[in-house]
N, C-alpha and C. Protein backbone atom coordinates (compact mmCIF):
# COMPACT_ATOMS: atom_id res chain seq x y z
N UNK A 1 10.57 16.51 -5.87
CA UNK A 1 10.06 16.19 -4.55
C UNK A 1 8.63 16.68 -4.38
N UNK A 2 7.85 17.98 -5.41
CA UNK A 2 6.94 18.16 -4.92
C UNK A 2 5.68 17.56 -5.05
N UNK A 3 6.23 16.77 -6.40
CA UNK A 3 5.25 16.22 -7.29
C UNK A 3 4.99 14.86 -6.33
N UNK A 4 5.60 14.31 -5.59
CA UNK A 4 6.05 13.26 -5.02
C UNK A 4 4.70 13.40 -3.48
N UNK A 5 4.53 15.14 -2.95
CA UNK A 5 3.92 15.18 -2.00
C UNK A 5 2.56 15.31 -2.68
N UNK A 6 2.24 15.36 -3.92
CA UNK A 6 1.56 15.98 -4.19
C UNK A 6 -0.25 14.99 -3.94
N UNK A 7 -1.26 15.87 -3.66
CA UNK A 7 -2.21 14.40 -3.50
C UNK A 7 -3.68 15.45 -3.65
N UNK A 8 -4.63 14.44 -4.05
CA UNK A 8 -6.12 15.37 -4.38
C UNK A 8 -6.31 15.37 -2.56
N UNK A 9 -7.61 15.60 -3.02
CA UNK A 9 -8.71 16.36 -1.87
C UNK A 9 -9.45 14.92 -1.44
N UNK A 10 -9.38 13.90 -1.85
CA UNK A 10 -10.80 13.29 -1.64
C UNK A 10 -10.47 12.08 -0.23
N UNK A 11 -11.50 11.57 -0.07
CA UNK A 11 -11.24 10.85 1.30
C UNK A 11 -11.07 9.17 0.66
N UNK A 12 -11.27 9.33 -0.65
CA UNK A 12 -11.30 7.45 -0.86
C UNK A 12 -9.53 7.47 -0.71
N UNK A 13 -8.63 8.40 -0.90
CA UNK A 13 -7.20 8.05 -1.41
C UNK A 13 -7.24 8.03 0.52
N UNK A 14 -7.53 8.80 1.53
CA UNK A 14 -7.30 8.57 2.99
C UNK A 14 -7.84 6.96 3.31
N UNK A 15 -9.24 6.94 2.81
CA UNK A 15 -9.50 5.57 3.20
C UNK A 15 -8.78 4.12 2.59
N UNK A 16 -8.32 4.20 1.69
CA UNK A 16 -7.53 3.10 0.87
C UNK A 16 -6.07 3.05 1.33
N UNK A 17 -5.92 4.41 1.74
CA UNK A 17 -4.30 4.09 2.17
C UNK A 17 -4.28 3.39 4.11
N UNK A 18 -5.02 4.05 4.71
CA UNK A 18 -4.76 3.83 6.21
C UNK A 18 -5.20 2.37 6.25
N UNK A 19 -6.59 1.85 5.20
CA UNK A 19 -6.66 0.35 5.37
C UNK A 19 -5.46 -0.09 4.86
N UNK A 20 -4.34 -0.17 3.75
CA UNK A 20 -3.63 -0.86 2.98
C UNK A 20 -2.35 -0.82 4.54
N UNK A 21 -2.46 0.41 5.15
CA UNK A 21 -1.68 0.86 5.81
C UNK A 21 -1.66 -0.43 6.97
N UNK A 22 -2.88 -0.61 7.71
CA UNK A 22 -3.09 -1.16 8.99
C UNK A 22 -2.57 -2.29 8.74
N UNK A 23 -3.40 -2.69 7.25
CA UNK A 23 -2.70 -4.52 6.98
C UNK A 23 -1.31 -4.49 6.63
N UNK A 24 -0.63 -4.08 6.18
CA UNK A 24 0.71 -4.23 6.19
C UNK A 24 1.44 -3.88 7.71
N UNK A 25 0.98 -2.78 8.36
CA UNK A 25 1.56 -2.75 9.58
C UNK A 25 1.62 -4.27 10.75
N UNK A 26 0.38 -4.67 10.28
CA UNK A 26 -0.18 -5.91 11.16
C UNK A 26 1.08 -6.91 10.75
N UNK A 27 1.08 -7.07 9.71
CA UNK A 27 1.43 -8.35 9.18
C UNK A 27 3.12 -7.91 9.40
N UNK A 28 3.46 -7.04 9.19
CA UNK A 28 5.35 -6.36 9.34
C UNK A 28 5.31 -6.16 11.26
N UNK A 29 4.13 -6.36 12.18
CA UNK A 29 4.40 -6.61 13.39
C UNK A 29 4.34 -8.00 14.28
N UNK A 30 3.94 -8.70 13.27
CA UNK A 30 3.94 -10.19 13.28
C UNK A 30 5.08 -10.81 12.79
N UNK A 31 5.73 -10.40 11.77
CA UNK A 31 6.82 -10.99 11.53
C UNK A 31 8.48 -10.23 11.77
N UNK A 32 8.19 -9.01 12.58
CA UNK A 32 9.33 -8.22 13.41
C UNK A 32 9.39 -8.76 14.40
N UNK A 33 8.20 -7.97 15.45
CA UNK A 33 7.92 -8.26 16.83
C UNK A 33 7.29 -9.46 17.15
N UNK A 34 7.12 -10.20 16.47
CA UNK A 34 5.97 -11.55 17.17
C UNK A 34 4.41 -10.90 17.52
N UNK A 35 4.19 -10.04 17.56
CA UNK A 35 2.86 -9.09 18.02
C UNK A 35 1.74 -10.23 17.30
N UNK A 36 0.55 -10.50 17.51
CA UNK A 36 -0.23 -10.84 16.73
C UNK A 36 0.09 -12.49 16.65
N UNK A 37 0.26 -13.61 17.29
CA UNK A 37 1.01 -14.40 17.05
C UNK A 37 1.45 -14.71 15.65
N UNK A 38 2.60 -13.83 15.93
CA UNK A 38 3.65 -13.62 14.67
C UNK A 38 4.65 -14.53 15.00
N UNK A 39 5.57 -14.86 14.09
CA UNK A 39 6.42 -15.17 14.19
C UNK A 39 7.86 -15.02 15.04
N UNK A 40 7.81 -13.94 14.88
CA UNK A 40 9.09 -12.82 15.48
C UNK A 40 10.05 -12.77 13.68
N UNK A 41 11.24 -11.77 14.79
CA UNK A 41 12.17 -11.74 13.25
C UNK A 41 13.08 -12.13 13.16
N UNK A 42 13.66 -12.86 14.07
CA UNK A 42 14.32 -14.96 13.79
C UNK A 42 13.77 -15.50 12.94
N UNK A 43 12.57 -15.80 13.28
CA UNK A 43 12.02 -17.25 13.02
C UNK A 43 11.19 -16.56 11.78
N UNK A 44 10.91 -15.87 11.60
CA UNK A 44 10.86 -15.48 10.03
C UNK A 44 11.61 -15.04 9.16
N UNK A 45 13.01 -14.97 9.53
CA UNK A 45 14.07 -14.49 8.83
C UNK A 45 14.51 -16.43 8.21
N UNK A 46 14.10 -17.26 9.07
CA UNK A 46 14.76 -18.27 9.33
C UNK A 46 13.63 -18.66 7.65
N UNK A 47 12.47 -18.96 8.12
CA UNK A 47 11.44 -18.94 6.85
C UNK A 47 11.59 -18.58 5.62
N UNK A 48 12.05 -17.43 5.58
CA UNK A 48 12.51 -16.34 4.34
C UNK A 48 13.58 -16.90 3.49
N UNK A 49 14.29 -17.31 4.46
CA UNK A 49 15.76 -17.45 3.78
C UNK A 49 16.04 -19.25 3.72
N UNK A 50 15.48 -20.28 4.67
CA UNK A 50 15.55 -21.18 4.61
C UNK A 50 14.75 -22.21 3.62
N UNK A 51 13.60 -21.83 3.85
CA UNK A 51 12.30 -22.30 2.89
C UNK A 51 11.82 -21.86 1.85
N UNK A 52 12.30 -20.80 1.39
CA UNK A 52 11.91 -19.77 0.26
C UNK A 52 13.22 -19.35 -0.40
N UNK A 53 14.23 -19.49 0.24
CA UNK A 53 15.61 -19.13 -0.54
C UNK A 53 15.83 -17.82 -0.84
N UNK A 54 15.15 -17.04 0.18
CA UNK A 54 15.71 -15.90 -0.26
C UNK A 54 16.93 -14.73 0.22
N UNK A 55 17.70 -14.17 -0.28
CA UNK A 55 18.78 -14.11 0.56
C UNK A 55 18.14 -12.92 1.70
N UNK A 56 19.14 -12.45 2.67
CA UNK A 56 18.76 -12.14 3.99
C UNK A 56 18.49 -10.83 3.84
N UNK A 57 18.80 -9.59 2.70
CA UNK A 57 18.52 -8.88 2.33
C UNK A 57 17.10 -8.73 1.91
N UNK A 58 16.82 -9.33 1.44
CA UNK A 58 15.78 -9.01 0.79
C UNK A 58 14.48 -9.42 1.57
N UNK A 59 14.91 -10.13 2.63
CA UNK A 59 13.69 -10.87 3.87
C UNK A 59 13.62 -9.74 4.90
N UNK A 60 14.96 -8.79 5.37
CA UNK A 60 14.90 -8.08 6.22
C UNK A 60 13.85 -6.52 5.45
N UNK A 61 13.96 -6.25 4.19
CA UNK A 61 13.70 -4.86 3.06
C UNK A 61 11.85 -5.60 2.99
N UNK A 62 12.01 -7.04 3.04
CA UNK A 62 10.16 -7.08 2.94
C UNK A 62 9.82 -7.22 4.41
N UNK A 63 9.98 -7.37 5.80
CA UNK A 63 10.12 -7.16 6.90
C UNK A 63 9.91 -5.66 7.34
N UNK A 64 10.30 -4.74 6.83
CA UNK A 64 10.60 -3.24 7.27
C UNK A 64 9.67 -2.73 6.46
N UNK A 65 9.45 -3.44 4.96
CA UNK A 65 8.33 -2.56 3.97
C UNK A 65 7.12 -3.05 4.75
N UNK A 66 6.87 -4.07 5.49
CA UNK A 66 5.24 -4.13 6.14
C UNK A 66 5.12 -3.41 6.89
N UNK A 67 6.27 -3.68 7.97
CA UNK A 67 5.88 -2.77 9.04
C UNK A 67 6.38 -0.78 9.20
N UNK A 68 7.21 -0.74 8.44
CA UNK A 68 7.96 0.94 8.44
C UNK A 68 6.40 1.37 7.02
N UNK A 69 6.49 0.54 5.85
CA UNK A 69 5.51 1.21 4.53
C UNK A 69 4.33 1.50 5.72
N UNK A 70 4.04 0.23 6.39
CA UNK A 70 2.38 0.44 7.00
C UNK A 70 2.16 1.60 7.79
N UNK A 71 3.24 1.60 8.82
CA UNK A 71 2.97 3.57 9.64
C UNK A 71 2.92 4.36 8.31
N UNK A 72 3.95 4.47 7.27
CA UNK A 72 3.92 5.27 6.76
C UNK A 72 2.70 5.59 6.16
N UNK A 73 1.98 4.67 5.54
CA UNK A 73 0.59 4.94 4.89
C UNK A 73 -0.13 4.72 5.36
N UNK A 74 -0.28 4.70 6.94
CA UNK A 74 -1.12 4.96 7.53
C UNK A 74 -1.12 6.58 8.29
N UNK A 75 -0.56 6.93 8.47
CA UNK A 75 0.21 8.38 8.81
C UNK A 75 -0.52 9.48 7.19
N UNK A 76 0.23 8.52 6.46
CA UNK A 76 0.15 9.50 5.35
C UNK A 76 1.39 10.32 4.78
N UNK A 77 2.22 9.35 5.18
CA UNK A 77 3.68 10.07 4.90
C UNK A 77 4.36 9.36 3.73
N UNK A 78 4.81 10.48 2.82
CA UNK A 78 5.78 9.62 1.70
C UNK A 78 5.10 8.77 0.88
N UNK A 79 3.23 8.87 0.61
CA UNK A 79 2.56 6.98 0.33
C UNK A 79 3.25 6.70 -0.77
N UNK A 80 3.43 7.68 -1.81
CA UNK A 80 3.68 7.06 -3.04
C UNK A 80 5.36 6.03 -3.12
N UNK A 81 5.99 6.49 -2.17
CA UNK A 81 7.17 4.99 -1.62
C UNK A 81 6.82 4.42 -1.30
N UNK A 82 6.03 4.33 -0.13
CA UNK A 82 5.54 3.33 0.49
C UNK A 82 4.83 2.28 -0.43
N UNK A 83 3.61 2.67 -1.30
CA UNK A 83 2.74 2.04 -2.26
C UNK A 83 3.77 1.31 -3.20
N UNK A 84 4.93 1.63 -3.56
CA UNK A 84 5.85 1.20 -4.79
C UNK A 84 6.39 0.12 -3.79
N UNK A 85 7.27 0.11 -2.97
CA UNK A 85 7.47 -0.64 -2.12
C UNK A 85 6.75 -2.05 -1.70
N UNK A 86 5.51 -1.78 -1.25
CA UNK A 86 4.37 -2.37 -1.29
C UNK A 86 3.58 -3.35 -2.50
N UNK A 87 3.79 -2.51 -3.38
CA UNK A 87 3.41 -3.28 -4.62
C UNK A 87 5.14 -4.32 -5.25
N UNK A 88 6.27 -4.20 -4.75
CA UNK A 88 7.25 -4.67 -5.32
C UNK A 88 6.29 -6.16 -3.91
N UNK A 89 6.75 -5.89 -2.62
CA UNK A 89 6.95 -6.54 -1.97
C UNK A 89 5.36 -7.91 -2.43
N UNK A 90 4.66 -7.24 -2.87
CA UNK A 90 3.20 -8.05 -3.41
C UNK A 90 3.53 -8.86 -4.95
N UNK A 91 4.40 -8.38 -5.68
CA UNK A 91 5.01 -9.03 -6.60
C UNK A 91 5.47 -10.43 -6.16
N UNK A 92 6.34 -10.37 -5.29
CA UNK A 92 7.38 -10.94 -4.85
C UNK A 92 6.52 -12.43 -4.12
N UNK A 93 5.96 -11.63 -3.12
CA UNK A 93 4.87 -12.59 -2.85
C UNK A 93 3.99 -13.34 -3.52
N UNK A 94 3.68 -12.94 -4.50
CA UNK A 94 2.39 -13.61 -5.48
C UNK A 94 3.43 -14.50 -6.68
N UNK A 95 4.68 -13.90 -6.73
CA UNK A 95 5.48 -15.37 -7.29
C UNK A 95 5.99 -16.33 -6.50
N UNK A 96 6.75 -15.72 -5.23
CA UNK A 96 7.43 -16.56 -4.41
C UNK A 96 5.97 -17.63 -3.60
N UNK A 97 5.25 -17.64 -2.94
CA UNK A 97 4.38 -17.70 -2.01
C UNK A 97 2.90 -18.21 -2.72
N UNK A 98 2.15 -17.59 -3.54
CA UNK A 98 1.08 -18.00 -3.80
C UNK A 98 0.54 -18.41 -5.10
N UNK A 99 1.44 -18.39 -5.82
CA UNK A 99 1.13 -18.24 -7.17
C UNK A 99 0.79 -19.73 -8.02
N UNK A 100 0.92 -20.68 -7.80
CA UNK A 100 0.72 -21.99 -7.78
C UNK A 100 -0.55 -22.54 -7.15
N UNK A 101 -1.18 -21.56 -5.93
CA UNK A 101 -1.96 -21.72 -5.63
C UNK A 101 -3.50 -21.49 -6.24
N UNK A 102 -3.30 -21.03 -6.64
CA UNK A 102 -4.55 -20.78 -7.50
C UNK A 102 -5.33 -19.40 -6.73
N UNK A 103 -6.36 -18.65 -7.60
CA UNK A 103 -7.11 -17.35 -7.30
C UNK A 103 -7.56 -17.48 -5.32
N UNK A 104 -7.89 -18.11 -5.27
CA UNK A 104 -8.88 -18.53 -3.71
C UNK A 104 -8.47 -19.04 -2.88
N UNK A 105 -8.58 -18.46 -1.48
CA UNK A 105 -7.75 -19.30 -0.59
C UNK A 105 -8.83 -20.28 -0.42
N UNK A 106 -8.14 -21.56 -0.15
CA UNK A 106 -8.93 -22.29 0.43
C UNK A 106 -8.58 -22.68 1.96
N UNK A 107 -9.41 -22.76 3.00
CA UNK A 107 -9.40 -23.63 4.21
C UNK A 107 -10.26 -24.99 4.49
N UNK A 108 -10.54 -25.06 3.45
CA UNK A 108 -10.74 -26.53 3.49
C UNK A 108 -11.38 -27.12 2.09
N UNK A 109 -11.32 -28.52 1.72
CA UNK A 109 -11.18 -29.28 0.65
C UNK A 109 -9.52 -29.62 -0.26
N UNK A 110 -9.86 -30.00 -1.11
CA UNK A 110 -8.86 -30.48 -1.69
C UNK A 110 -7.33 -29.95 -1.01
N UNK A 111 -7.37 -28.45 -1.24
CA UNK A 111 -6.18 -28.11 -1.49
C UNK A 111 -6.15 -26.68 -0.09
N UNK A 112 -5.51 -26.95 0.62
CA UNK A 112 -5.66 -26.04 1.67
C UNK A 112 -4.58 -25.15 1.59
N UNK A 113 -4.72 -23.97 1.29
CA UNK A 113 -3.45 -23.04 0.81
C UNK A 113 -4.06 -21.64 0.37
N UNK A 114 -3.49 -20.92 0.60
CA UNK A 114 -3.89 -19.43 0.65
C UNK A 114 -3.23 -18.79 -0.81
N UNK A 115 -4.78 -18.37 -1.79
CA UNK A 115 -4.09 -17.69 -3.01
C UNK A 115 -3.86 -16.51 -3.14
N UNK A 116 -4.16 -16.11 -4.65
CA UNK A 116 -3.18 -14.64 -4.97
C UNK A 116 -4.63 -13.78 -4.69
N UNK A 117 -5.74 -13.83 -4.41
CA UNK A 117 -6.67 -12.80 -4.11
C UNK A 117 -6.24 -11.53 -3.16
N UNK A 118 -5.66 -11.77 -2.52
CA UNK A 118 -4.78 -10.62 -1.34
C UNK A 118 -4.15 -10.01 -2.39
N UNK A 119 -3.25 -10.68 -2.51
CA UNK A 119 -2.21 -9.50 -3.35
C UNK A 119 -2.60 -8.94 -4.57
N UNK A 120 -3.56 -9.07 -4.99
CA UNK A 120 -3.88 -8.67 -6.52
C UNK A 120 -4.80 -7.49 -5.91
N UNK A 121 -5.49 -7.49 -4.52
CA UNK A 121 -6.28 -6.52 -3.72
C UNK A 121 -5.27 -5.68 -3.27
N UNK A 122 -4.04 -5.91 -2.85
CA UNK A 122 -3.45 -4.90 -2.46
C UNK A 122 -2.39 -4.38 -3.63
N UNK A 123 -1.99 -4.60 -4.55
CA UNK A 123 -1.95 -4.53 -5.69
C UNK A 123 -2.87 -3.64 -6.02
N UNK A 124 -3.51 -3.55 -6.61
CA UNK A 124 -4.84 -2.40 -6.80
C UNK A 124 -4.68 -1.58 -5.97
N UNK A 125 -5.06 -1.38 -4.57
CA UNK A 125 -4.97 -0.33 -3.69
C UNK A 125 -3.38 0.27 -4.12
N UNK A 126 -2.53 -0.07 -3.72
CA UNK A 126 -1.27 0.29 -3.69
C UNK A 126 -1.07 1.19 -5.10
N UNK A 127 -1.42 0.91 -6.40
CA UNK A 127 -1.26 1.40 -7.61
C UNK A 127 -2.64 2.38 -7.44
N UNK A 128 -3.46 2.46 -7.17
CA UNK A 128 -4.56 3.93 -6.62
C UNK A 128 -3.53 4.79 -6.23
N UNK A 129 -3.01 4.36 -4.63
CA UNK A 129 -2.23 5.51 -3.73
C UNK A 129 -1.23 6.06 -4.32
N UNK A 130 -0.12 5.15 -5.40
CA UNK A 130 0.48 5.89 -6.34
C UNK A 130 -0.26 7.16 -7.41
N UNK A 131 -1.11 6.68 -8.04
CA UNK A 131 -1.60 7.61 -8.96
C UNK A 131 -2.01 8.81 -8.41
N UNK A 132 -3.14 8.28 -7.56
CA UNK A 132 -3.89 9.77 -6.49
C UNK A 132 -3.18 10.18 -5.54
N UNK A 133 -2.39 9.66 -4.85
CA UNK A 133 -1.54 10.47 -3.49
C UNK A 133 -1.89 10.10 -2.16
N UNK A 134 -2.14 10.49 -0.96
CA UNK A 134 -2.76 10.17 0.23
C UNK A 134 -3.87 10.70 0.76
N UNK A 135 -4.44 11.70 -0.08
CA UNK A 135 -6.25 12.14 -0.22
C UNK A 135 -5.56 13.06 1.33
N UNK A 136 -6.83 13.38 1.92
CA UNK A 136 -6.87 14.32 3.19
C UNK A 136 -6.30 13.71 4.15
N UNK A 137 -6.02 14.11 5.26
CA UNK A 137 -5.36 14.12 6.67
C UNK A 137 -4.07 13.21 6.33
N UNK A 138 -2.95 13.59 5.75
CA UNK A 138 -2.29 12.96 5.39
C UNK A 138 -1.16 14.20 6.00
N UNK A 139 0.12 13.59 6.37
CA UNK A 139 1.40 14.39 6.09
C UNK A 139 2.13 14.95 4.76
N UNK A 140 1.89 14.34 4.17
CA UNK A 140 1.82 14.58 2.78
C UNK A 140 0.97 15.91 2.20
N UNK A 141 -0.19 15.96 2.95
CA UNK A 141 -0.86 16.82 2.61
C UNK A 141 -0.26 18.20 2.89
N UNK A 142 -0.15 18.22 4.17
CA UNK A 142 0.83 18.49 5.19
C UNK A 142 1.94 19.52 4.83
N UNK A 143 2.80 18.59 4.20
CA UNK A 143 4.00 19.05 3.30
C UNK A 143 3.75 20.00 2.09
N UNK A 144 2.91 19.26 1.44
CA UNK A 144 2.48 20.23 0.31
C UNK A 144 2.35 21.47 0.34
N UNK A 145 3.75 21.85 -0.50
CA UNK A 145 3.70 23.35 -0.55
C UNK A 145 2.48 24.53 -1.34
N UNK A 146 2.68 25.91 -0.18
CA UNK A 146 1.32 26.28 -0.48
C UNK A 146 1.04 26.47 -2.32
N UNK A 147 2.16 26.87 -2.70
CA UNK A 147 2.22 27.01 -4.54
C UNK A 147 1.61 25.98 -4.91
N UNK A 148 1.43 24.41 -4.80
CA UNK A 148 1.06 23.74 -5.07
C UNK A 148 -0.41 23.37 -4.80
N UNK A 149 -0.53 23.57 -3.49
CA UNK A 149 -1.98 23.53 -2.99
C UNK A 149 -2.80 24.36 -3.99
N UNK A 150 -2.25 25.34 -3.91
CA UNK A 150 -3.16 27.03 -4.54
C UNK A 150 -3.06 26.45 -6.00
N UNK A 151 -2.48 26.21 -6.83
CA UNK A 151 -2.50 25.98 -8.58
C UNK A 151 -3.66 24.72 -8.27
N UNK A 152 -3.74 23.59 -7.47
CA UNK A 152 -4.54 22.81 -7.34
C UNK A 152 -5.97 22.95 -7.48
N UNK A 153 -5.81 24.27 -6.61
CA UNK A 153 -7.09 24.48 -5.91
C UNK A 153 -8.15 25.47 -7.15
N UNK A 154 -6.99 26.08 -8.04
CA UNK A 154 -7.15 26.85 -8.97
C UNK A 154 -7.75 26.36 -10.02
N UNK A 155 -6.85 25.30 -10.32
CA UNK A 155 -7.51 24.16 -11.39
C UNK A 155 -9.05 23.45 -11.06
N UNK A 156 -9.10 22.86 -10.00
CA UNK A 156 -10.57 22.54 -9.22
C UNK A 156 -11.59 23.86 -9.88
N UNK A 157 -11.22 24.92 -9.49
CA UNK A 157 -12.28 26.04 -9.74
C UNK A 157 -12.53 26.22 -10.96
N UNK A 158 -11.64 26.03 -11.73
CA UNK A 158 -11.59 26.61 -13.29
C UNK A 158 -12.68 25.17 -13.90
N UNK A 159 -12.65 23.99 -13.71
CA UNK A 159 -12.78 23.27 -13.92
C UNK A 159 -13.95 22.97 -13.71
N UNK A 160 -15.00 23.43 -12.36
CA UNK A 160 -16.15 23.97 -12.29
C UNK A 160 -16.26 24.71 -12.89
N UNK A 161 -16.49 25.55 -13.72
CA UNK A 161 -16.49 26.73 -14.26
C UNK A 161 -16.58 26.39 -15.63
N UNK A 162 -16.09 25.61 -15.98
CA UNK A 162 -16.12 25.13 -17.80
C UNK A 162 -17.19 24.23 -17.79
N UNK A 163 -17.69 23.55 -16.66
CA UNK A 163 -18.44 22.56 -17.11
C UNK A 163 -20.02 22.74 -17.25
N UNK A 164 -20.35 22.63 -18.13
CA UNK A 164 -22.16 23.19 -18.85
C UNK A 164 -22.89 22.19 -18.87
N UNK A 165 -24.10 22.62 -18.54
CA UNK A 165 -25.40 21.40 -18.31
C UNK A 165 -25.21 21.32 -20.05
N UNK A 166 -26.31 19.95 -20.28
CA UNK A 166 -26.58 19.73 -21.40
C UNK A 166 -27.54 20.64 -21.88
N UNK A 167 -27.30 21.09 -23.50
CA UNK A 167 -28.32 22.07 -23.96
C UNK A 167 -29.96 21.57 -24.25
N UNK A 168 -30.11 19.95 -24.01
CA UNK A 168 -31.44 19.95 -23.69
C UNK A 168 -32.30 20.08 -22.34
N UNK A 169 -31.18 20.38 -21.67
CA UNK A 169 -32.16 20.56 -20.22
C UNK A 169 -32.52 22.00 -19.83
């Protein structure tokens, strides 16, 4: 579990997660609540399962990963679930949904249809927040026990400390 809270110091892992965070929240309050002219979560359950074939499980688990993953990584709680989650639910999408479409959305010419450029962007972000953690102001951070903080913080120092200008300067 600790390894799980565990996250650096820096602000790109805060800034990559609360954006990855907002857009998934947006888009999981559009297709829960209708918020945003969304759908609601009828009439996208109806979508999910009618037009896409997917069973009702798995429409309600990508439903809850937009909107429950998005507080969460936006908060800063738990990211590295959230991000796995996130990156399944971007899988899923980029076969089910866009993948035929080609790299680029287009809104107009030939082919009007929205491609895999999103998800291969959040894809990336999502596999960052796994590796690095939720950077500063995070709950996560939060959690992190002080043993952990302190060996962290230890390593940081030591690590300054080994590193030598070049011997021609």
């Amino acid at each position: 579990m600790e390894r799980l809270l565990l996250t650096n110091d820096s602000w790109s892992g805060t800034v990559l997660r609360v954006g990855l965070g907002l857009v998934m929240f947006l888009h999981g309050a559009q297709n829960l609540l209708g918020w945003f002219y969304g759908l609601g979560f009828e009439h996208a359950m109806a979508v999910m399962t009618t037009q896409l074939g997917m069973p009702k499980i798995v429409g309600v688990l990508i439903i809850m990963t937009q909107f429950c993953g998005g507080i969460a990584l936006m908060l800063g709680a738990y990211v590295r679930i959230a991000a796995a989650a996130v990156i399944l639910v971007m899988l899923a999408s980029f076969g089910v949904l866009n993948y035929d479409n080609g790299f680029l959305t287009t809104w107009s010419g030939k082919q009007l249809s929205p491609g895999v450029e999103f998800q291969l962007l959040a894809l990336a972000v999502a596999a960052n927040i796994m590796m690095f953690g939720a950077g500063r102001w995070s709950v996560d951070r939060a959690l992190e026990s002080p043993r952990s903080r302190i060996s962290r913080e230890r390593a940081a120092r030591e690590a300054e400390l080994t590193v030598q200008p070049p011997s021609h300067l």
